[in-house]
C-alpha atoms as a PDB file:
ATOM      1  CA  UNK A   1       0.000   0.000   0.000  1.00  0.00           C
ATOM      2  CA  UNK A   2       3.011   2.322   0.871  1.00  0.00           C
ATOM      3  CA  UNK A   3       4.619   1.656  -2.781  1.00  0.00           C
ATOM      4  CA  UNK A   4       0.796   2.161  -4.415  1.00  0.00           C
ATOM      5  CA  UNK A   5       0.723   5.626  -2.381  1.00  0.00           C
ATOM      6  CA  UNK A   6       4.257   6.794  -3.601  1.00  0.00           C
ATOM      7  CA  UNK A   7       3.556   5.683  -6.887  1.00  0.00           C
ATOM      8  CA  UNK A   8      -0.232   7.660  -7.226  1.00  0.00           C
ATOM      9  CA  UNK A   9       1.776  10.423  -5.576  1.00  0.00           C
ATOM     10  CA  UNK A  10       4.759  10.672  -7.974  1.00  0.00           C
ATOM     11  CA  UNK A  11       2.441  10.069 -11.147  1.00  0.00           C
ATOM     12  CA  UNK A  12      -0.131  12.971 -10.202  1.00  0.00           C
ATOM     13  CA  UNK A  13       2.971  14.752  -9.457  1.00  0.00           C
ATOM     14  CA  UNK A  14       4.165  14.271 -13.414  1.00  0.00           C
ATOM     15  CA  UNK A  15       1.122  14.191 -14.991  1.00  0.00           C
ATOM     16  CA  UNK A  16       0.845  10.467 -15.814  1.00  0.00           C
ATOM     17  CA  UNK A  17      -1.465   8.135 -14.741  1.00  0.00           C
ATOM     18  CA  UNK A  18      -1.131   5.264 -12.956  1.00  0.00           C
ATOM     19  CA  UNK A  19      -3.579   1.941 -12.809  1.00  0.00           C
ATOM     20  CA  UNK A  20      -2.953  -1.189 -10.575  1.00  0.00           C
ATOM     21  CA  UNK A  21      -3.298  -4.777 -11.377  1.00  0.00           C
ATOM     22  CA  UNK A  22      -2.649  -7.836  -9.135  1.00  0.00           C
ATOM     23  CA  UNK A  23      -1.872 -11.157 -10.585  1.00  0.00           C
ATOM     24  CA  UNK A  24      -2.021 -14.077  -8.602  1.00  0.00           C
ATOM     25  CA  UNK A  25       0.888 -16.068  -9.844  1.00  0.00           C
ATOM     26  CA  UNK A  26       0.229 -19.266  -8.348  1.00  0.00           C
ATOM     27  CA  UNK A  27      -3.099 -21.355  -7.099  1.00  0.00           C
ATOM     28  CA  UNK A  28      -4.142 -21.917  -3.301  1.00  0.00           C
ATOM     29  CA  UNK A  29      -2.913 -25.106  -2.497  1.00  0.00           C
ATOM     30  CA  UNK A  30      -5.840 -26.667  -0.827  1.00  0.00           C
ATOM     31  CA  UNK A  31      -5.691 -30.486   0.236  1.00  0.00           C
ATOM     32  CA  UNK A  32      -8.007 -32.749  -0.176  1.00  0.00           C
ATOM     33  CA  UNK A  33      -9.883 -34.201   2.783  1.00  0.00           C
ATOM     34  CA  UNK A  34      -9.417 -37.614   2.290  1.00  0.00           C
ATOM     35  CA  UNK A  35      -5.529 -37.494   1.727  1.00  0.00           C
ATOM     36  CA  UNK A  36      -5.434 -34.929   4.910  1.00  0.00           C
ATOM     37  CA  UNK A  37      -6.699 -37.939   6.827  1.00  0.00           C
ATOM     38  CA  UNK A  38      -4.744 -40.686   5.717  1.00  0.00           C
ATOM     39  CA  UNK A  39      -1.894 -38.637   6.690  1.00  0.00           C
ATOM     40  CA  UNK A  40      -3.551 -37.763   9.967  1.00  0.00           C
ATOM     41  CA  UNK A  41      -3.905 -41.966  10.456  1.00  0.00           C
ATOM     42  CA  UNK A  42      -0.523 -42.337   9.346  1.00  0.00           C
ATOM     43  CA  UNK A  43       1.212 -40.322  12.062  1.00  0.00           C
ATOM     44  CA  UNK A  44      -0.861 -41.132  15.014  1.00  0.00           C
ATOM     45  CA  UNK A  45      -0.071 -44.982  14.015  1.00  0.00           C
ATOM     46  CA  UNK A  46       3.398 -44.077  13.976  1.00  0.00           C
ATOM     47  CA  UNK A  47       3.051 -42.310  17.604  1.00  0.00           C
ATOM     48  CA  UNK A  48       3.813 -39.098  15.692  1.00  0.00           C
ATOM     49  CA  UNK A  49       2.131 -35.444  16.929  1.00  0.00           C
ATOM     50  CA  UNK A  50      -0.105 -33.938  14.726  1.00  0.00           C
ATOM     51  CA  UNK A  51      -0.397 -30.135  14.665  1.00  0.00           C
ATOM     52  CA  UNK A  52      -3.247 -28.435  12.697  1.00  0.00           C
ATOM     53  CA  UNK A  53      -2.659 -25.095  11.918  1.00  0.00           C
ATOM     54  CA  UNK A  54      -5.702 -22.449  13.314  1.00  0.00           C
ATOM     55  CA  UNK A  55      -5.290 -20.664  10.018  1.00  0.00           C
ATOM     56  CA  UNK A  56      -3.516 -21.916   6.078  1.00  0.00           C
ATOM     57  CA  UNK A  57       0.069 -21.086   5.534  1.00  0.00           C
ATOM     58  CA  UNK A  58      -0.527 -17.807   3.509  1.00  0.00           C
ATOM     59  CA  UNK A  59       2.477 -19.631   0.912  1.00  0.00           C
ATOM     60  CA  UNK A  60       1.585 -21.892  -2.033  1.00  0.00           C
ATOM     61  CA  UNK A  61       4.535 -21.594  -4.538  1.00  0.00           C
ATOM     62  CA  UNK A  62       3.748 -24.290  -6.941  1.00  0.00           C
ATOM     63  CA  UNK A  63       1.909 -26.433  -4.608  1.00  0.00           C
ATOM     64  CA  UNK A  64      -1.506 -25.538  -6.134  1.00  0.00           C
ATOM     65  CA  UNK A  65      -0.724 -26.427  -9.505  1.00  0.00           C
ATOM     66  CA  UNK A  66       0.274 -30.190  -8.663  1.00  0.00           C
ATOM     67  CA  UNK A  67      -3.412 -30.639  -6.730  1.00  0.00           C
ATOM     68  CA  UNK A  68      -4.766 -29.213  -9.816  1.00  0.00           C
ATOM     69  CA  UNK A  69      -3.722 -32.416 -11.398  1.00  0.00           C
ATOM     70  CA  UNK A  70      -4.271 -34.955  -8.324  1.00  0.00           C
ATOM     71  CA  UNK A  71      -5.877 -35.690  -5.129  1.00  0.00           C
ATOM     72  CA  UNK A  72      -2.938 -34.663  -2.597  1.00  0.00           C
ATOM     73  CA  UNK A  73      -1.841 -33.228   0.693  1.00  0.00           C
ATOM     74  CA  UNK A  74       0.862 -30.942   1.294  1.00  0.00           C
ATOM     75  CA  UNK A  75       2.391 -31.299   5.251  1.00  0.00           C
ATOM     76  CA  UNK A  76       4.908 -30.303   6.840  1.00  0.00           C
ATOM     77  CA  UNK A  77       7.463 -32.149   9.235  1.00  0.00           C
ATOM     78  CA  UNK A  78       8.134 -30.146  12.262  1.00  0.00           C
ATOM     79  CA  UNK A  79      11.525 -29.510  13.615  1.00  0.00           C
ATOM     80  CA  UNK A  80      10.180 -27.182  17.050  1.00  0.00           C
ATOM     81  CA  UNK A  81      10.292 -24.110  17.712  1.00  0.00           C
ATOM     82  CA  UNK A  82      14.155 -23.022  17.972  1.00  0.00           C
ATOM     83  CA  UNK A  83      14.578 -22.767  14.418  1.00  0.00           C
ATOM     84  CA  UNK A  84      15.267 -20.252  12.059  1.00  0.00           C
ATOM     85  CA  UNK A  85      12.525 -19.949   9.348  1.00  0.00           C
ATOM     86  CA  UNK A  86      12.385 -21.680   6.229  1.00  0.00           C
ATOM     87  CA  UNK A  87      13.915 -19.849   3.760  1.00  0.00           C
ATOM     88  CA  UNK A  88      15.822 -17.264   5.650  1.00  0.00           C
ATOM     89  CA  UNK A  89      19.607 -17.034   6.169  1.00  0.00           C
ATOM     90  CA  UNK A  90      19.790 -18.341   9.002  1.00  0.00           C
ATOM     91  CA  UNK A  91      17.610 -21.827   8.219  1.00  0.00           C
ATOM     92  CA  UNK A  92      19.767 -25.157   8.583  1.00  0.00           C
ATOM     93  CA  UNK A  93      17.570 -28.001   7.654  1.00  0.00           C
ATOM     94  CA  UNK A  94      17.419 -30.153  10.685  1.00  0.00           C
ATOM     95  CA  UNK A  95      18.831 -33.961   9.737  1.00  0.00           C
ATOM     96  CA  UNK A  96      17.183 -34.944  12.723  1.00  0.00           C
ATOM     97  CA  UNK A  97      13.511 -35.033  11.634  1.00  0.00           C
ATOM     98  CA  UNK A  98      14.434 -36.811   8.327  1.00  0.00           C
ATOM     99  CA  UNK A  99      13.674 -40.303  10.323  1.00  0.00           C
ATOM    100  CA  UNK A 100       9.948 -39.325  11.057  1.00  0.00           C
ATOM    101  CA  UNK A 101       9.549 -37.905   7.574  1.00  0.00           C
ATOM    102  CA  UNK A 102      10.891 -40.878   5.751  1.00  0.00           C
ATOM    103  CA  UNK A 103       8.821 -43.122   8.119  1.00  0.00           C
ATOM    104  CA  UNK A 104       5.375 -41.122   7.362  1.00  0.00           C
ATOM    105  CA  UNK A 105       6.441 -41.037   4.052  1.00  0.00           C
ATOM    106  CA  UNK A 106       6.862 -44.760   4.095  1.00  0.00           C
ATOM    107  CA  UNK A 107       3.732 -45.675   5.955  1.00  0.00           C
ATOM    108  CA  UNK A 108       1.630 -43.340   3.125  1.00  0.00           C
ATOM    109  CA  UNK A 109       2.676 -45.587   0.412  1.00  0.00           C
END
């Protein structure tokens, strides 16, 4: 909204105009019920915690595009809390939860 103001600002100031558009580059990645729950089954039979989010991830990158073409679900595999972020600087993917991933992954097939 800042950049839109500075923009309508600097335009009005030079006698241009100015019009907006927003694209949505990629589709919501929503997860189909069904899948959601085997994966749901899948960790609780493998003692794993399950942790659904009160509101979506506000990401999708390319996610949406593969359940365009297939019944899915997108998870993630926590590591805690004392983390850095996904894709920030500081991230260091966390070899120790690749044991509970590859055994969920394992117990989906």
């Amino acid at each position: 909204e800042r950049i839109k103001k500075l923009v309508l600002k600097a335009s009005a100031q030079s006698g241009m105009g100015m019009k907006f558009e927003e694209l949505e580059r990629f589709p919501a990645t929503e997860n189909y019920a069904e899948n959601v729950e085997k994966v749901i089954e899948c960790a609780g039979a493998l003692g794993l915690t399950v942790e659904k989010l009160k509101e979506p991830m506000r990401w999708s990158e390319d996610f949406g595009w593969y359940l365009m073409m297939t019944k899915g679900a997108f998870f993630g595999i926590g590591d805690g809390e004392a983390y850095a972020q996904l894709h920030t600087q500081d991230y260091e993917f966390p070899d120790g939860i690749m044991g509970n991933a590859v055994r969920l992954f394992a117990g989906l097939i």
